[in-house]
C-alpha atoms as a PDB file:
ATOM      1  CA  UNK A   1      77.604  79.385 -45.401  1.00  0.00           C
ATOM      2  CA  UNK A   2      74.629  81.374 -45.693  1.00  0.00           C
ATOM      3  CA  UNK A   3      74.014  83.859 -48.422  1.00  0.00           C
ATOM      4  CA  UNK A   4      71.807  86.732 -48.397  1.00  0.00           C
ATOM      5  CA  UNK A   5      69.431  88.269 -51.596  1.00  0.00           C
ATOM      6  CA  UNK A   6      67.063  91.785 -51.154  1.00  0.00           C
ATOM      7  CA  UNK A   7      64.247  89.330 -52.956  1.00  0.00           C
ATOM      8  CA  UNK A   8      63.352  85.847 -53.517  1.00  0.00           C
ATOM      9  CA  UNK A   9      64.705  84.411 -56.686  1.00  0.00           C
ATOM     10  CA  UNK A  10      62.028  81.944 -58.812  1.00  0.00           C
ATOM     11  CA  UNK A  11      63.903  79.136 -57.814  1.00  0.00           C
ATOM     12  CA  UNK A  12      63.755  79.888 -54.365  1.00  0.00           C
ATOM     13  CA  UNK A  13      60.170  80.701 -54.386  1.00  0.00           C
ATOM     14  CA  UNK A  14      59.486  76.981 -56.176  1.00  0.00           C
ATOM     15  CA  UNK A  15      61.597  75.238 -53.167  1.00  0.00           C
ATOM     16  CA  UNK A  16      59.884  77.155 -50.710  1.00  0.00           C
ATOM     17  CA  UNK A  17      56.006  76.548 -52.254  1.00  0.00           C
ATOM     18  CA  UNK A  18      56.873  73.033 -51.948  1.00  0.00           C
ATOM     19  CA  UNK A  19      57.428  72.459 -48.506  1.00  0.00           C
ATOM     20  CA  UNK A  20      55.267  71.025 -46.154  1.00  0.00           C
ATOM     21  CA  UNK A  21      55.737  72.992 -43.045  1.00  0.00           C
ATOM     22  CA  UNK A  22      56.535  76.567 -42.356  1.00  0.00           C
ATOM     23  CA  UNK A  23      57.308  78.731 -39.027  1.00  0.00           C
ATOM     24  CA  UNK A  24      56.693  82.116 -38.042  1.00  0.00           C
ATOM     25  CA  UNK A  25      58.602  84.377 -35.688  1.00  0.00           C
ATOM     26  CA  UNK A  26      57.941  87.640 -33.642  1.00  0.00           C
ATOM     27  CA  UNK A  27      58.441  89.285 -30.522  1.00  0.00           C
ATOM     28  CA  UNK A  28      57.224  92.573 -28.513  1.00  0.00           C
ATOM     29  CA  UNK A  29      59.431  95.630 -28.338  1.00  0.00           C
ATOM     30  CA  UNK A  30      58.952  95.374 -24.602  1.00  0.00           C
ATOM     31  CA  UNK A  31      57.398  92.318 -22.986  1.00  0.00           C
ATOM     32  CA  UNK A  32      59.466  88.906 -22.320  1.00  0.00           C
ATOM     33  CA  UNK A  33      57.527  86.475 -24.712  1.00  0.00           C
ATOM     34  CA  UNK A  34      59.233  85.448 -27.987  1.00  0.00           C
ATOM     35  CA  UNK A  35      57.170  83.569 -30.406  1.00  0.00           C
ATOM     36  CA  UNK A  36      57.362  80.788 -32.498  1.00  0.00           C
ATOM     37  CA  UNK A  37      54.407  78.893 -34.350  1.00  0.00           C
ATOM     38  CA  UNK A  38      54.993  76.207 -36.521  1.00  0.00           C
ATOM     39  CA  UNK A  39      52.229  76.341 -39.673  1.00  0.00           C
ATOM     40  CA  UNK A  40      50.618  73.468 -40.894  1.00  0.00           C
ATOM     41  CA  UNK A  41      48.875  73.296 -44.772  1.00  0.00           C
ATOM     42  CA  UNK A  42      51.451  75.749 -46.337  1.00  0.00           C
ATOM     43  CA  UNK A  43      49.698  74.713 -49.956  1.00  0.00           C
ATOM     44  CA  UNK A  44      46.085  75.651 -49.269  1.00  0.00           C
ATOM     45  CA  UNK A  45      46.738  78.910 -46.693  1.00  0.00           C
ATOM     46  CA  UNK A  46      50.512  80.393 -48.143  1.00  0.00           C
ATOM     47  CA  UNK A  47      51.056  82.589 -51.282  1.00  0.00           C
ATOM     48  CA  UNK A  48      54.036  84.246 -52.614  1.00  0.00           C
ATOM     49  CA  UNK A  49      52.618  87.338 -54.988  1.00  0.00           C
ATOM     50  CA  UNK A  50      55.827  89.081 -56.219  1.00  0.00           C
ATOM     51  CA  UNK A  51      59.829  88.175 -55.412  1.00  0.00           C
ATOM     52  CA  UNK A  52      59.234  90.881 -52.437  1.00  0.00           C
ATOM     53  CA  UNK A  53      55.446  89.992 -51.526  1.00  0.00           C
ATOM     54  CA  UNK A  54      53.414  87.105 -49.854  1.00  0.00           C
ATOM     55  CA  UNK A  55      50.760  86.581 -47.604  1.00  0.00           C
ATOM     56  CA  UNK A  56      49.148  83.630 -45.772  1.00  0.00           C
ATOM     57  CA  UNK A  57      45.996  82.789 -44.088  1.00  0.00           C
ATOM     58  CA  UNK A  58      45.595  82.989 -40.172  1.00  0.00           C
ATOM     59  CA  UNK A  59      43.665  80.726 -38.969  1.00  0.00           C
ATOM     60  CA  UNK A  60      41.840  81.162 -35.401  1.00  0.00           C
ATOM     61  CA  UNK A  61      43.729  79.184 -32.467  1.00  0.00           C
ATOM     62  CA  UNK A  62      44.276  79.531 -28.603  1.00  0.00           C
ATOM     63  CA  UNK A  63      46.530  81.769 -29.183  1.00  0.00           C
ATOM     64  CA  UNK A  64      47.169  85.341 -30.814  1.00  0.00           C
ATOM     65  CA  UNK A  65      50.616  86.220 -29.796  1.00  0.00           C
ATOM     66  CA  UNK A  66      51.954  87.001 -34.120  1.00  0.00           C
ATOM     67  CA  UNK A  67      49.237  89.222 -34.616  1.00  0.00           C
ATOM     68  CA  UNK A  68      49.742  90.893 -31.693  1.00  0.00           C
ATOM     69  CA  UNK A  69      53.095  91.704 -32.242  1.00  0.00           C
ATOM     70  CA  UNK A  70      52.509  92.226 -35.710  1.00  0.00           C
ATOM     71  CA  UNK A  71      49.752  95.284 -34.484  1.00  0.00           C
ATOM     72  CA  UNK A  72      53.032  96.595 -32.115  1.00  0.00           C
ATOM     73  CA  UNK A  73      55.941  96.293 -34.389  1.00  0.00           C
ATOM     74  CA  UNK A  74      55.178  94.929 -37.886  1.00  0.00           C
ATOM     75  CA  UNK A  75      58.448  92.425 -36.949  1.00  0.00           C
ATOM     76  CA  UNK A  76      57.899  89.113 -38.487  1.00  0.00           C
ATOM     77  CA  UNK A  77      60.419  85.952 -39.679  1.00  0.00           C
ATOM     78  CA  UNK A  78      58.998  83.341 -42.138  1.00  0.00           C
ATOM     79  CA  UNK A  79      60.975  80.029 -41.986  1.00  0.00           C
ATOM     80  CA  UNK A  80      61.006  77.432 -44.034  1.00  0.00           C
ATOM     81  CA  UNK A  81      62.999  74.162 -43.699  1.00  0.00           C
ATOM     82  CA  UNK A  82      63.742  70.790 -46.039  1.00  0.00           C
ATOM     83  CA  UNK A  83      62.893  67.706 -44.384  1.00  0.00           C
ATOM     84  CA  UNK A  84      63.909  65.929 -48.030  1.00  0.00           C
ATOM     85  CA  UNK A  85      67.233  64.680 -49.338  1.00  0.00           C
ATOM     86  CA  UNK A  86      68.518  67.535 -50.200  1.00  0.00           C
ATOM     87  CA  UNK A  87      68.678  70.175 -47.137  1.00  0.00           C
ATOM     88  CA  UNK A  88      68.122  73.662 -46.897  1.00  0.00           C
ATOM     89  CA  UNK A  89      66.670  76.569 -44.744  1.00  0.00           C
ATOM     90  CA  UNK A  90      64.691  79.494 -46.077  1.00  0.00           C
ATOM     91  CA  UNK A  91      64.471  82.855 -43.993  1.00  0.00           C
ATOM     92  CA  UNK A  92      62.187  85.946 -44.997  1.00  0.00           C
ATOM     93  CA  UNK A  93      62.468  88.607 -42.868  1.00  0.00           C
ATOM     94  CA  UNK A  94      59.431  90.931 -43.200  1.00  0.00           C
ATOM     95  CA  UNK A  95      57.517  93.789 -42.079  1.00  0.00           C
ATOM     96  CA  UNK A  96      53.792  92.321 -41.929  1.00  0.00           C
ATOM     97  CA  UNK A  97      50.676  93.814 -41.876  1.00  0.00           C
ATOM     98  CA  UNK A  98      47.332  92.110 -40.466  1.00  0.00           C
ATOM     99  CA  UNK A  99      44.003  91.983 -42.986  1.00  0.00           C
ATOM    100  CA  UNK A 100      41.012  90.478 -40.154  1.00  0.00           C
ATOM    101  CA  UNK A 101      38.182  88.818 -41.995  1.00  0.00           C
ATOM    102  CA  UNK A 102      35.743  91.268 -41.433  1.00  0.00           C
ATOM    103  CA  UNK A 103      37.657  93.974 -43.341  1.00  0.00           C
ATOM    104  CA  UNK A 104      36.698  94.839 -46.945  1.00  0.00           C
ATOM    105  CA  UNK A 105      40.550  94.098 -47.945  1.00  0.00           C
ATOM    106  CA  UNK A 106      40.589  90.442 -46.928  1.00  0.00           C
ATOM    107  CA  UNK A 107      38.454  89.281 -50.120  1.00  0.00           C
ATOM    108  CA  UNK A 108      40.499  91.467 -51.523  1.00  0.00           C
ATOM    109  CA  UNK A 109      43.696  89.624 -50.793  1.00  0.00           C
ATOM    110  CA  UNK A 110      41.749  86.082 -49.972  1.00  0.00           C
ATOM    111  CA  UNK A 111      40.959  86.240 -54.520  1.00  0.00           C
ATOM    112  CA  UNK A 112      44.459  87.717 -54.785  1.00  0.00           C
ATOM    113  CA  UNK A 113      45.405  84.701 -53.236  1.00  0.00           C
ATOM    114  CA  UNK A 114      43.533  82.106 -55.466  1.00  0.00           C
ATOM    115  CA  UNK A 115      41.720  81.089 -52.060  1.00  0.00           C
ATOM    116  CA  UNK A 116      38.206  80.619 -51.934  1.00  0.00           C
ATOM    117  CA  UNK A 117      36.401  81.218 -48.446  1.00  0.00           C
ATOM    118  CA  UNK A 118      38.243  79.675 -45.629  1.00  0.00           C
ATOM    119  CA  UNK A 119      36.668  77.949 -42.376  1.00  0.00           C
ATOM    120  CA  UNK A 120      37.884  79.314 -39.306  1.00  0.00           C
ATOM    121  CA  UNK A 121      40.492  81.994 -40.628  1.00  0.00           C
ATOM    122  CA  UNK A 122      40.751  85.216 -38.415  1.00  0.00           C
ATOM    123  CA  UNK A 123      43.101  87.457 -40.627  1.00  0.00           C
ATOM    124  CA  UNK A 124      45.404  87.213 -43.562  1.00  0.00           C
ATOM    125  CA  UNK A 125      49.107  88.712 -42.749  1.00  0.00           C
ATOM    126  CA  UNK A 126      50.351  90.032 -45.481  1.00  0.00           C
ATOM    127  CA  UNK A 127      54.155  89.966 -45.934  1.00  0.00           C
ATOM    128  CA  UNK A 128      56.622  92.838 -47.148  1.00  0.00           C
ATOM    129  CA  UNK A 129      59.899  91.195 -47.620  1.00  0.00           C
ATOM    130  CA  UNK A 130      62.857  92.958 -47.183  1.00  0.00           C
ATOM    131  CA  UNK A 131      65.617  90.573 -47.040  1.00  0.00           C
ATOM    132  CA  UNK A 132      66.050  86.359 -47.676  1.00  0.00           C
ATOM    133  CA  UNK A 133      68.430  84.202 -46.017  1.00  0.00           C
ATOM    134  CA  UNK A 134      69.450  80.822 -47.588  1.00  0.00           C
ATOM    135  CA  UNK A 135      71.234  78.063 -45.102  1.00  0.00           C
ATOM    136  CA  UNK A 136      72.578  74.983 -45.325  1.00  0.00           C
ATOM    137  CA  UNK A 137      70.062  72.626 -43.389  1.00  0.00           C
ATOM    138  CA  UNK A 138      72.434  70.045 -42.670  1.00  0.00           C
ATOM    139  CA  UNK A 139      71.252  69.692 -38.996  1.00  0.00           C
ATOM    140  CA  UNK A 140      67.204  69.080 -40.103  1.00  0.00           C
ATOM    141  CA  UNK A 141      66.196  65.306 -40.259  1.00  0.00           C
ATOM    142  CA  UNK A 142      65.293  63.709 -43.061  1.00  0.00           C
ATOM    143  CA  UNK A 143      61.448  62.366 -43.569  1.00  0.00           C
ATOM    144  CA  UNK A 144      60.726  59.906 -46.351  1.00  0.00           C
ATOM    145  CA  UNK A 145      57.768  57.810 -47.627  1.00  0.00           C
ATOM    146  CA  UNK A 146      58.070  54.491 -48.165  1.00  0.00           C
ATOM    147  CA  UNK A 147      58.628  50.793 -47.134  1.00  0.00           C
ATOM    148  CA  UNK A 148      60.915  50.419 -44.131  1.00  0.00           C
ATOM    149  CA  UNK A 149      64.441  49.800 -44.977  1.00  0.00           C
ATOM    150  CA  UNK A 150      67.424  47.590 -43.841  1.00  0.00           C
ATOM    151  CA  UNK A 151      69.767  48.536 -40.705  1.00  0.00           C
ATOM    152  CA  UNK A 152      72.358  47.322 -38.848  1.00  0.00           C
ATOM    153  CA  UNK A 153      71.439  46.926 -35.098  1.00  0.00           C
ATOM    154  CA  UNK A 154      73.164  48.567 -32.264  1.00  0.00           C
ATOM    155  CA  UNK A 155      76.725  47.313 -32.085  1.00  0.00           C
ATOM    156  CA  UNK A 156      75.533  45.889 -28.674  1.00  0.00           C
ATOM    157  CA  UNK A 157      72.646  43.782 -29.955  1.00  0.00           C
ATOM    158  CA  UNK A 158      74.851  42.236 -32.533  1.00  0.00           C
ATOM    159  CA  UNK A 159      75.585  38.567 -32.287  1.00  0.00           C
ATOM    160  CA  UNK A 160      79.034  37.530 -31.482  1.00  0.00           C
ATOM    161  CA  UNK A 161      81.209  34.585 -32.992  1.00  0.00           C
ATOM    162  CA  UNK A 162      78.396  32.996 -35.215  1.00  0.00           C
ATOM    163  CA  UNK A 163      80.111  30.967 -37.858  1.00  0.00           C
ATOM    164  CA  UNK A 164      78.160  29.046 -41.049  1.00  0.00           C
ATOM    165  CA  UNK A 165      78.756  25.318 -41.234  1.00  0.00           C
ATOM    166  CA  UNK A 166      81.735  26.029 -43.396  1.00  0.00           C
ATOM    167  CA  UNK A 167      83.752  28.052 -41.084  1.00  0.00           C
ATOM    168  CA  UNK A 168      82.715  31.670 -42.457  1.00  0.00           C
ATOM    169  CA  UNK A 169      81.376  34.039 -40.168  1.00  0.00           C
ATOM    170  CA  UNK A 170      77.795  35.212 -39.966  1.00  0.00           C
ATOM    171  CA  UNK A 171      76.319  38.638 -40.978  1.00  0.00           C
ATOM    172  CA  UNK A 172      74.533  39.501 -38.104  1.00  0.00           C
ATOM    173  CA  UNK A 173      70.787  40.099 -39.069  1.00  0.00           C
ATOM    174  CA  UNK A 174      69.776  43.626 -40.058  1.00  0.00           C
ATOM    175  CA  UNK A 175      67.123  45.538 -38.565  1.00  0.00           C
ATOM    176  CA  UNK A 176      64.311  47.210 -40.038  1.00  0.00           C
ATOM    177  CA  UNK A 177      64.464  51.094 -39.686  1.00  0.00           C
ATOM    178  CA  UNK A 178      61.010  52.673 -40.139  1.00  0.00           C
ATOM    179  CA  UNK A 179      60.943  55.776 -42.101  1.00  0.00           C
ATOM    180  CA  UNK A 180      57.942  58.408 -41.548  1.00  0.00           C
ATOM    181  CA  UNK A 181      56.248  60.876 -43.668  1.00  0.00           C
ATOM    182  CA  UNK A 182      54.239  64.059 -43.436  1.00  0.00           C
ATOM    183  CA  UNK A 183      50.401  63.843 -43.233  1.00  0.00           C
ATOM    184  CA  UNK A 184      48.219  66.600 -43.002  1.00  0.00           C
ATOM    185  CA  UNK A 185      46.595  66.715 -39.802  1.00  0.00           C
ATOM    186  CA  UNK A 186      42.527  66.996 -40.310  1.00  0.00           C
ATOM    187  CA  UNK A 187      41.787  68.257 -36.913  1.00  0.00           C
ATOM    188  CA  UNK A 188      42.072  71.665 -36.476  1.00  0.00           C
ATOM    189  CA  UNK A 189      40.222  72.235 -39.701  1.00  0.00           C
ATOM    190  CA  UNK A 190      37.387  70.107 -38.726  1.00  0.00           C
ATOM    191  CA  UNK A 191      37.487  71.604 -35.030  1.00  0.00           C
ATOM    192  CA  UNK A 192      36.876  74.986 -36.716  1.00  0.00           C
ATOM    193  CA  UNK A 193      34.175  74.100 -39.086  1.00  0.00           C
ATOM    194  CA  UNK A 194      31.924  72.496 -36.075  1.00  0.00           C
ATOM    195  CA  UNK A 195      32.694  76.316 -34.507  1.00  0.00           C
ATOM    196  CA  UNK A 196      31.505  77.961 -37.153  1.00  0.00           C
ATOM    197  CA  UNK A 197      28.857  75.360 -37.424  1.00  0.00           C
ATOM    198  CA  UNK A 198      27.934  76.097 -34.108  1.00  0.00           C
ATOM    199  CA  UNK A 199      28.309  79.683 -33.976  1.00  0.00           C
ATOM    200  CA  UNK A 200      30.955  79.701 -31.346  1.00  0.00           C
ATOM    201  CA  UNK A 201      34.232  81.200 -33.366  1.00  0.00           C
ATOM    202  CA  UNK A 202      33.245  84.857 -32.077  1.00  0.00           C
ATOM    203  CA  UNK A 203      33.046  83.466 -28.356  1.00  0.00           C
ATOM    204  CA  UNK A 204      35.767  81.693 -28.586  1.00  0.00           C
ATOM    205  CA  UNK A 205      38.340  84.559 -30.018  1.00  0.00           C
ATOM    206  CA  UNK A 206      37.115  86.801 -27.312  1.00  0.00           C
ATOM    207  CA  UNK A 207      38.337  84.387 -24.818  1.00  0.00           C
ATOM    208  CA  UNK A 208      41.288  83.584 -26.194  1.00  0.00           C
ATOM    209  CA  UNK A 209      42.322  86.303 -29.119  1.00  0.00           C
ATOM    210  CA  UNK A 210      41.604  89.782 -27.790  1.00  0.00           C
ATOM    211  CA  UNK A 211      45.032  89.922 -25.657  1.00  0.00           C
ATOM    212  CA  UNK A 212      48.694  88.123 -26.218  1.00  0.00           C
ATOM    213  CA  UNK A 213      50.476  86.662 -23.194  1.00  0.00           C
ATOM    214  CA  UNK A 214      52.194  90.336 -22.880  1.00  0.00           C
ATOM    215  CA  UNK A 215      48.948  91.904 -23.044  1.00  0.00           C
ATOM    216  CA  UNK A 216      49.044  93.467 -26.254  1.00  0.00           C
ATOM    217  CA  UNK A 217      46.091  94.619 -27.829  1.00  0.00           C
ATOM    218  CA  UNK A 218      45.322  91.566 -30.518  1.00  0.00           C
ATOM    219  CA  UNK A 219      42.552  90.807 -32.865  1.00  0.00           C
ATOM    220  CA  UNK A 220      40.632  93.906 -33.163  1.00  0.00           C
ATOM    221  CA  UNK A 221      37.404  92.005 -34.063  1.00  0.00           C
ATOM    222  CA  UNK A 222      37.304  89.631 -30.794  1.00  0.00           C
ATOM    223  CA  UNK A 223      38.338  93.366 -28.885  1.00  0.00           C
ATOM    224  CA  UNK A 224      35.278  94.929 -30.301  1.00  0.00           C
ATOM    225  CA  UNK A 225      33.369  92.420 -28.991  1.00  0.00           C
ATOM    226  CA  UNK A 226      34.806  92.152 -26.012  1.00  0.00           C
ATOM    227  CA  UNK A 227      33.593  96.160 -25.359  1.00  0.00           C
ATOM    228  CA  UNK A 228      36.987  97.640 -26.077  1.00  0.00           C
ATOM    229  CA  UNK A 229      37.282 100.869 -26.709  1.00  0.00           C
ATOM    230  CA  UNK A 230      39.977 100.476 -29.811  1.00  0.00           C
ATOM    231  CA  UNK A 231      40.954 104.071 -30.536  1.00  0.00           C
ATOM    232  CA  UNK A 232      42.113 104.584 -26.906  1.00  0.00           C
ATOM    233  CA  UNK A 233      44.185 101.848 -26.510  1.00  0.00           C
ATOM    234  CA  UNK A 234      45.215 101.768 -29.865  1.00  0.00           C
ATOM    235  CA  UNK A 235      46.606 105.026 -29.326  1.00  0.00           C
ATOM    236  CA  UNK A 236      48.327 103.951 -26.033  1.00  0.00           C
ATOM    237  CA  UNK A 237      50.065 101.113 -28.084  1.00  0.00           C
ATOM    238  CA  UNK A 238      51.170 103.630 -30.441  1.00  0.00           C
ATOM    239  CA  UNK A 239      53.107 105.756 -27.556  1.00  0.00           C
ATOM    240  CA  UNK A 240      54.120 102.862 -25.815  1.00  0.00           C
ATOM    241  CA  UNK A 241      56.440 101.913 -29.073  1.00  0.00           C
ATOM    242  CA  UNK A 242      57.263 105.502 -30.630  1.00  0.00           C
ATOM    243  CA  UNK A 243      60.751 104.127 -29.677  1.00  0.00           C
ATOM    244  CA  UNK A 244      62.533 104.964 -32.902  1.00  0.00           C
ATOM    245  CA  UNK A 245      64.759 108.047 -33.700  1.00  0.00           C
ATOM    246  CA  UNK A 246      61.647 109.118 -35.695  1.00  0.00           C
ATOM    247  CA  UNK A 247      58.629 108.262 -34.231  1.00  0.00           C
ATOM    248  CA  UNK A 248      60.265 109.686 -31.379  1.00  0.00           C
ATOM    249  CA  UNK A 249      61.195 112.905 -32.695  1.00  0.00           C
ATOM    250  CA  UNK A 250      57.527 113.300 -34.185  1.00  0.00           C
ATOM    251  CA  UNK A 251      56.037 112.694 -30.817  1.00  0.00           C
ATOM    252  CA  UNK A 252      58.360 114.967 -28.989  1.00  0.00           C
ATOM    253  CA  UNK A 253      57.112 117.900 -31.767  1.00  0.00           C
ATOM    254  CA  UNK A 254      53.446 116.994 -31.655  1.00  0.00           C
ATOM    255  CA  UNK A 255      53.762 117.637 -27.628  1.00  0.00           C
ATOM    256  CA  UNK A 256      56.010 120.785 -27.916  1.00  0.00           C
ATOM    257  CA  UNK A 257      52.992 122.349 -30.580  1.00  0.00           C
ATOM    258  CA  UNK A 258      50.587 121.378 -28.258  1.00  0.00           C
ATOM    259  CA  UNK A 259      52.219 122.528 -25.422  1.00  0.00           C
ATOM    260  CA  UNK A 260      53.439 125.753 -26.802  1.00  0.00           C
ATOM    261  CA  UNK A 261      49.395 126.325 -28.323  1.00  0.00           C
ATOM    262  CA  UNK A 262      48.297 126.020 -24.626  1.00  0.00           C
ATOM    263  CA  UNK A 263      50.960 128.664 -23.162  1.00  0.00           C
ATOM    264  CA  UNK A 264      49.952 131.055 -25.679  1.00  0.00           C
ATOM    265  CA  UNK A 265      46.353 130.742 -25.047  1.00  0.00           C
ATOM    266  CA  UNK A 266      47.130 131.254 -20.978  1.00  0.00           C
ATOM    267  CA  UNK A 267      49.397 133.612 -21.847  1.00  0.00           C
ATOM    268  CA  UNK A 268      46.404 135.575 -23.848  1.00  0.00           C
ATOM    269  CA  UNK A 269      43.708 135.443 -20.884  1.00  0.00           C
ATOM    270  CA  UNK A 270      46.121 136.560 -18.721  1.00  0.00           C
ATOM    271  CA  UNK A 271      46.929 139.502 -20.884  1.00  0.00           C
ATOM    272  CA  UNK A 272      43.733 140.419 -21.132  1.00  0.00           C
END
């Protein structure tokens, strides 16, 4: 059954520190794309700061869809997994907030982090949790290192009737079952340091970080770039999504003053 804390407890925090693999989760308010990213290297790139506070490192790929939707909504879903013996799911659901590497927070947060400079990162998103879900993880395969093991074959591939010289019948012979482990994949790390090598990380987030596949606005540095003018369409973002009871309301009174400041004025010339 799952259970549900405001905060992540320090034995939660350990399990989740130790696993190899986590996912992220977030969606528009409006446009039809849900996303899911699965995130590599959780040791070197994700930090827990407080039992309601972490943060990890975004690194640049051909894609920009969280921090897009990040920008929009703040939504975002932090999953963790168990691939070990002992199962288990971690959920954090969080409002976010995106740090890009050219602001004068991200060293900030980067030495906050215990993180030195990092090749190819775009932003950190930092993490405001407001609510943890455990699960039981009973579904999620298990991954082990180590020499492959004895199985029985398929119940078709076993032998039929064998019998020793003495009468007694014949184990059929077991089958190896391979087991597999994690290993940190080197590529996309070395695939960003010939980029920045080669100064072709600005070039290529223009091309393929300044927009998500809704069209949200996304990383504001490959925008500016780009030739955007961020103010105006950061501004249209921001009416597109005044959706709640609030933001709503405080729209709806910033256009009444305005409006009723412009009848007065007309009403004023005309008087006079």
């Amino acid at each position: 059954m799952p259970q549900y804390y405001p905060s992540l407890t320090p034995t939660l925090t350990t399990w989740a520190l130790s696993q190899p693999i986590f996912f992220t989760a977030s969606a528009p308010l409006h446009g039809r794309h849900i996303n899911v990213s699965p995130k590599g290297m959780l040791s070197s790139t994700f930090s827990i700061f407080d039992p309601n506070h972490a943060a990890y490192i975004d690194a640049t790929g051909s894609g920009i869809e969280t921090v897009s939707h990040v920008y929009e909504n703040g939504r975002v879903t932090i999953m963790f997994c168990s691939f070990d013996t002992k199962p288990g799911i971690l959920r954090l659901f969080c409002k976010a907030r995106v740090v890009e590497v050219d602001s004068p927070e991200f060293p900030i947060y980067l030495e906050k982090m215990g993180l030195e400079e990092v090749d190819g990162a775009r932003a950190i998103v930092l993490l405001d949790i407001w609510k943890v879900q455990t699960s039981c993880g009973y579904s999620i395969p298990i991954l082990t290192a180590g020499e492959p093991e004895p199985g029985p074959e398929p119940a078709e591939q076993q032998p039929k009737g064998d019998t020793d010289t003495d009468g007694t019948a014949v184990r059929p012979k077991a089958k190896a079952t391979a087991k597999a482990y994690m290993k940190e994949r080197t590529t996309l790390r070395s695939y960003l340091v010939k980029k920045v090598r080669d100064n072709a990380l600005a070039d290529y987030q223009v091309q393929w970080n300044a927009r998500s596949l809704d069209g949200l606005p996304g990383l504001r540095a490959a925008r500016r770039r780009a030739g955007e003018k961020l103010w105006y369409q950061d501004l249209g973002a921001k009416i597109v999504r005044a959706v709640t009871p609030w933001e709503t309301l405080l729209l709806g009174m910033g256009i009444g003053v305005v409006g009723i400041t412009v009848a007065t004025r007309v009403v004023r010339q005309w008087g006079q």
